[in-house]
N, C-alpha and C. Protein backbone atom coordinates (compact mmCIF):
# COMPACT_ATOMS: atom_id res chain seq x y z
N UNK A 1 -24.47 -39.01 -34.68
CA UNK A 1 -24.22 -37.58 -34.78
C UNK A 1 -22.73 -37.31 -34.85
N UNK A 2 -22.69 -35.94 -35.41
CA UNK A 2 -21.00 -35.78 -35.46
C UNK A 2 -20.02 -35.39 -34.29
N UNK A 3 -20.79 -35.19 -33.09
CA UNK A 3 -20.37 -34.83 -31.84
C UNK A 3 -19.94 -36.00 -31.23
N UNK A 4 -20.96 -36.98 -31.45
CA UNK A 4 -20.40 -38.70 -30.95
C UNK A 4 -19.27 -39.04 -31.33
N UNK A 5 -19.40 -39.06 -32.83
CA UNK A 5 -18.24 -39.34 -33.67
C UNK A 5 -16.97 -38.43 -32.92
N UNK A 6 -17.03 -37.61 -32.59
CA UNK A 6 -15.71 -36.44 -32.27
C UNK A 6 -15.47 -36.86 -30.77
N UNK A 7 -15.86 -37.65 -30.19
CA UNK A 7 -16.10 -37.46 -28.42
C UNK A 7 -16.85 -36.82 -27.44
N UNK A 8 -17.83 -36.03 -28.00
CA UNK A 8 -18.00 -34.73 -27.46
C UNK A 8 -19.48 -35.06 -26.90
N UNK A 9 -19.49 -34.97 -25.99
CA UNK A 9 -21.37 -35.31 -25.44
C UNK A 9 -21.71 -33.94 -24.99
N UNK A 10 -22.90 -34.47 -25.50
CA UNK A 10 -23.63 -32.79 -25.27
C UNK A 10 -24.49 -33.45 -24.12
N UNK A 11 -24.39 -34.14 -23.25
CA UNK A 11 -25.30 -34.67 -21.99
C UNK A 11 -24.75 -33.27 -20.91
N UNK A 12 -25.64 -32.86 -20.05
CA UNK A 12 -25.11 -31.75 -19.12
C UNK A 12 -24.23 -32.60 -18.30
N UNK A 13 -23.00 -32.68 -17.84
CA UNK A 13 -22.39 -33.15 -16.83
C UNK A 13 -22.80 -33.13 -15.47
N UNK A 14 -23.02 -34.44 -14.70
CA UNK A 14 -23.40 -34.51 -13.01
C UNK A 14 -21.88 -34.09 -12.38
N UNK A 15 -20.87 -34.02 -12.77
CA UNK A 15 -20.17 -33.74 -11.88
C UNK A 15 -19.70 -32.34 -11.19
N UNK A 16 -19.04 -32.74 -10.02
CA UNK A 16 -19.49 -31.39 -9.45
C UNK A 16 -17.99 -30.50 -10.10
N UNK A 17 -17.89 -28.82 -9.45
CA UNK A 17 -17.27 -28.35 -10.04
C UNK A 17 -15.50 -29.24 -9.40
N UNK A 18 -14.73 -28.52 -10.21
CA UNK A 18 -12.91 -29.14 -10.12
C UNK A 18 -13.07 -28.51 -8.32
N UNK A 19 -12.10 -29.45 -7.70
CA UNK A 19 -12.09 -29.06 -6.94
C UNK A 19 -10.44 -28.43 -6.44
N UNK A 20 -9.95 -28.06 -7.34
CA UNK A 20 -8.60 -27.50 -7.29
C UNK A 20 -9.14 -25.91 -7.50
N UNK A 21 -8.49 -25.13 -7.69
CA UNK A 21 -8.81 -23.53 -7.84
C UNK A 21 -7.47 -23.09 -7.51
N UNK A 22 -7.10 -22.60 -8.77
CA UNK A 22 -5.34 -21.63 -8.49
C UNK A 22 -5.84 -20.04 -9.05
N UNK A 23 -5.31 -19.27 -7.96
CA UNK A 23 -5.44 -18.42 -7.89
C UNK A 23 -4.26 -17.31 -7.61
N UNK A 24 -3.88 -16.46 -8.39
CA UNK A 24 -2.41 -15.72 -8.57
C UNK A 24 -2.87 -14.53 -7.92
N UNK A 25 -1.87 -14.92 -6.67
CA UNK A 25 -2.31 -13.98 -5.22
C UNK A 25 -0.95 -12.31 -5.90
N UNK A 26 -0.97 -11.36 -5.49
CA UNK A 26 0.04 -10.41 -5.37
C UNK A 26 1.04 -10.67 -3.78
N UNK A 27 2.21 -10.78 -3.92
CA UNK A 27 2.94 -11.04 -3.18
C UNK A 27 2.53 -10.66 -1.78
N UNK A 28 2.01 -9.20 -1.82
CA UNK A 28 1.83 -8.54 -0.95
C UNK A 28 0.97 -9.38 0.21
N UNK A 29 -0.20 -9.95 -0.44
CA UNK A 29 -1.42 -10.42 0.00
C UNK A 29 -1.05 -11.77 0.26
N UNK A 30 -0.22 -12.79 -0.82
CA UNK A 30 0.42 -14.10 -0.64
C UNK A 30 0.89 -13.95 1.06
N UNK A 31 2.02 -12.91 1.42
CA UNK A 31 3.02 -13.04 2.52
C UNK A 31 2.22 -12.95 3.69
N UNK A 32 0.73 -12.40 3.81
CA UNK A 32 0.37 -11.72 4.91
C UNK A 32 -0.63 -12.96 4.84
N UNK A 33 -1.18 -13.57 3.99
CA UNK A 33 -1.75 -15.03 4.22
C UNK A 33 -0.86 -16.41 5.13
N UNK A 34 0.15 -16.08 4.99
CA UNK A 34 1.24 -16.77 5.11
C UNK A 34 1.89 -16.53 6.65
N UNK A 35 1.94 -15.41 6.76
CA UNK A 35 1.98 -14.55 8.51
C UNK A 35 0.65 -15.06 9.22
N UNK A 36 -0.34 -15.05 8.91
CA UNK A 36 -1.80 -15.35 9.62
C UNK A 36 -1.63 -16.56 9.76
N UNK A 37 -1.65 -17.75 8.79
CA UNK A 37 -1.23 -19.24 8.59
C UNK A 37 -0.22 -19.97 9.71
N UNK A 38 0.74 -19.28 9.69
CA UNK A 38 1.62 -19.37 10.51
C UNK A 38 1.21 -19.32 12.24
N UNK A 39 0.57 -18.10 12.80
CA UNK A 39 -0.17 -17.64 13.94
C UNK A 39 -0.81 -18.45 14.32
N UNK A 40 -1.84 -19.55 13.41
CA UNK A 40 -2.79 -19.88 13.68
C UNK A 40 -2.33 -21.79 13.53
N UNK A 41 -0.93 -22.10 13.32
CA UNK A 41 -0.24 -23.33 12.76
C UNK A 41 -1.03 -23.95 11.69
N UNK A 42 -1.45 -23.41 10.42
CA UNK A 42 -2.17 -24.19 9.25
C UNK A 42 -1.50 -23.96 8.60
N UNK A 43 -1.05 -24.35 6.99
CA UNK A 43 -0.81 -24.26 6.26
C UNK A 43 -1.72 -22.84 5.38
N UNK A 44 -1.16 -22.34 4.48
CA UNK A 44 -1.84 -20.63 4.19
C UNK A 44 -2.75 -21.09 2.82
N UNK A 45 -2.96 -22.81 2.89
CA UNK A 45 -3.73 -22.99 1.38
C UNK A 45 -5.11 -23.46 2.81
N UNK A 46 -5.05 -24.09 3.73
CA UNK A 46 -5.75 -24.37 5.02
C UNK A 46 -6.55 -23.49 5.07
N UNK A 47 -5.58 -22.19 5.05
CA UNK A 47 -6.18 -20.76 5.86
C UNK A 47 -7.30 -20.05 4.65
N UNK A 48 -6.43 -20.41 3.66
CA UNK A 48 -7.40 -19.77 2.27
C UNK A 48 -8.68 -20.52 2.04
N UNK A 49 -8.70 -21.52 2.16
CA UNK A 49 -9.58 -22.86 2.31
C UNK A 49 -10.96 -22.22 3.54
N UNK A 50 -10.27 -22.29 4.68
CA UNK A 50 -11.05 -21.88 5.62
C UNK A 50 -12.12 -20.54 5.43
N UNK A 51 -11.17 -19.44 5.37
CA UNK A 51 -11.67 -18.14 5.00
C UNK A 51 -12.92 -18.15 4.12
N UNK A 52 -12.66 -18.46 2.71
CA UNK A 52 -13.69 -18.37 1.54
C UNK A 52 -15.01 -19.92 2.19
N UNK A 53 -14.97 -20.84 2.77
CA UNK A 53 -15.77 -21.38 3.15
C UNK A 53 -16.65 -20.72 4.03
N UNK A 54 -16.09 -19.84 5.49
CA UNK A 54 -16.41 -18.77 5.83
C UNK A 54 -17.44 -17.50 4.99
N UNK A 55 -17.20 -17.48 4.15
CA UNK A 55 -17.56 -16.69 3.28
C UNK A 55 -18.44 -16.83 2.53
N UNK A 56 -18.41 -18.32 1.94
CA UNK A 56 -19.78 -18.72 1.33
C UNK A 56 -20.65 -19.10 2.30
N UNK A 57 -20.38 -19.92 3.40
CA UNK A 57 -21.08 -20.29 4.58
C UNK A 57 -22.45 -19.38 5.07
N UNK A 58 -21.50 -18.57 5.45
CA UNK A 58 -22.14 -17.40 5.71
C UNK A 58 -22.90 -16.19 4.72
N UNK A 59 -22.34 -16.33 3.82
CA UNK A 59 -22.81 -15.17 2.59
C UNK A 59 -22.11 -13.55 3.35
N UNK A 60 -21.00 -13.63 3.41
CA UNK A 60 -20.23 -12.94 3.88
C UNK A 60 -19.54 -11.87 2.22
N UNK A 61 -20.04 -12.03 1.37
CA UNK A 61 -19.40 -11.59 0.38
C UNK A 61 -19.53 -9.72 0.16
N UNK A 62 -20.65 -9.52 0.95
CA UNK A 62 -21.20 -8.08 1.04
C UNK A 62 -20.13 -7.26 2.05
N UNK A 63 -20.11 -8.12 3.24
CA UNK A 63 -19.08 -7.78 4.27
C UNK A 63 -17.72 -7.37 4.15
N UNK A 64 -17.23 -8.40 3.53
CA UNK A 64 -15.86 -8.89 2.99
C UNK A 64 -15.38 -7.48 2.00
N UNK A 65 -16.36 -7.82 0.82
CA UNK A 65 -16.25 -6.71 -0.53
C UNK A 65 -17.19 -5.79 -0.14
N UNK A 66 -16.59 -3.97 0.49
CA UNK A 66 -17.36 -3.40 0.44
C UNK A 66 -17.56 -2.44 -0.98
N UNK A 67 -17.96 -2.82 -1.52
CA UNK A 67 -18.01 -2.04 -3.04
C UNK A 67 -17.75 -0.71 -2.61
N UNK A 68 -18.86 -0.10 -1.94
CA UNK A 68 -19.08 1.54 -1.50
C UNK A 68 -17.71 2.11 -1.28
N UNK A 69 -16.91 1.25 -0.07
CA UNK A 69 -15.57 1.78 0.12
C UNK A 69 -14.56 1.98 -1.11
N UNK A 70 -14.77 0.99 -1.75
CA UNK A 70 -14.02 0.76 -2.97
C UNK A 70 -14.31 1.85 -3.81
N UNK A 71 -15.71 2.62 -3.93
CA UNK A 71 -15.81 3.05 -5.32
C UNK A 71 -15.03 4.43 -4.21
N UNK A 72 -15.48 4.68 -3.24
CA UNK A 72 -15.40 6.15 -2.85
C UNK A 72 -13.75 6.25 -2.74
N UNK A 73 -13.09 5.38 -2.31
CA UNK A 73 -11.11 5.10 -2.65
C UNK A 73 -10.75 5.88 -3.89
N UNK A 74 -11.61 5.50 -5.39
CA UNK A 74 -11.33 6.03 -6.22
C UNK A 74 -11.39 7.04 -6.51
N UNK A 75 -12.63 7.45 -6.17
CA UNK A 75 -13.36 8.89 -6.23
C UNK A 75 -12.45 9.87 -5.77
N UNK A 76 -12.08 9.37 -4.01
CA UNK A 76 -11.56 10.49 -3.40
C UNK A 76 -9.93 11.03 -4.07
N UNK A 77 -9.91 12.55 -4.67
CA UNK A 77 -8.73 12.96 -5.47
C UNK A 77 -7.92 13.84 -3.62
N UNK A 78 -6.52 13.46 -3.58
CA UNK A 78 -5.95 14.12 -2.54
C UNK A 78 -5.63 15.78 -2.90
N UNK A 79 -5.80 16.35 -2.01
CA UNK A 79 -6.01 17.95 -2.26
C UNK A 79 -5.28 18.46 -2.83
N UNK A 80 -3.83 17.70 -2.85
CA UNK A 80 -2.85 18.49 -3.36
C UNK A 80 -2.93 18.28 -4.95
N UNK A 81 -3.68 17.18 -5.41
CA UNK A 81 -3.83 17.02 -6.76
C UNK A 81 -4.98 17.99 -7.63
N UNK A 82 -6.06 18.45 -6.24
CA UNK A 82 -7.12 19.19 -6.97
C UNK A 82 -6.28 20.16 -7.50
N UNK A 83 -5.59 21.14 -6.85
CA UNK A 83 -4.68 22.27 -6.62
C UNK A 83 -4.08 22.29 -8.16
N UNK A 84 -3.56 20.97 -8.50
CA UNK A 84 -2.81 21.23 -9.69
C UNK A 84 -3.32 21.67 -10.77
């Protein structure tokens, strides 16, 4: 086949997913990972490590992300803007 020929196997791969994951934090959120990390003497890739294991562990993702809060943040217009 021409996929052989090219390298390309179409077999589903057994391996598991990469186990690296980079993720482009906002400074804001980087520094205060980094303050907690510190508190707790881990390293803030430790702490990030920890947390989201936490998270899948548990199925904590509902907790964590409250959508509801999120949508109603948007929603809510401050009074002085209705006014305008």
């Amino acid at each position: 086949m021409k996929c052989s020929q090219h390298g390309i196997s179409l077999r589903h791969s057994k391996r598991p997913f990469p186990k690296r994951l980079i993720i482009p934090l906002p400074a804001r959120v980087a520094l205060s990972l980094q303050k907690q990390a510190d508190k707790e003497g881990v390293s803030k890739v430790d702490l990030a490590i920890q947390l989201l294991e936490a998270i899948v562990r548990d199925n904590l993702y509902d907790a964590v992300i409250d959508r509801n809060a999120e949508s109603k943040k948007r929603r809510t217009v401050p009074l002085k803007a209705r006014r305008s």
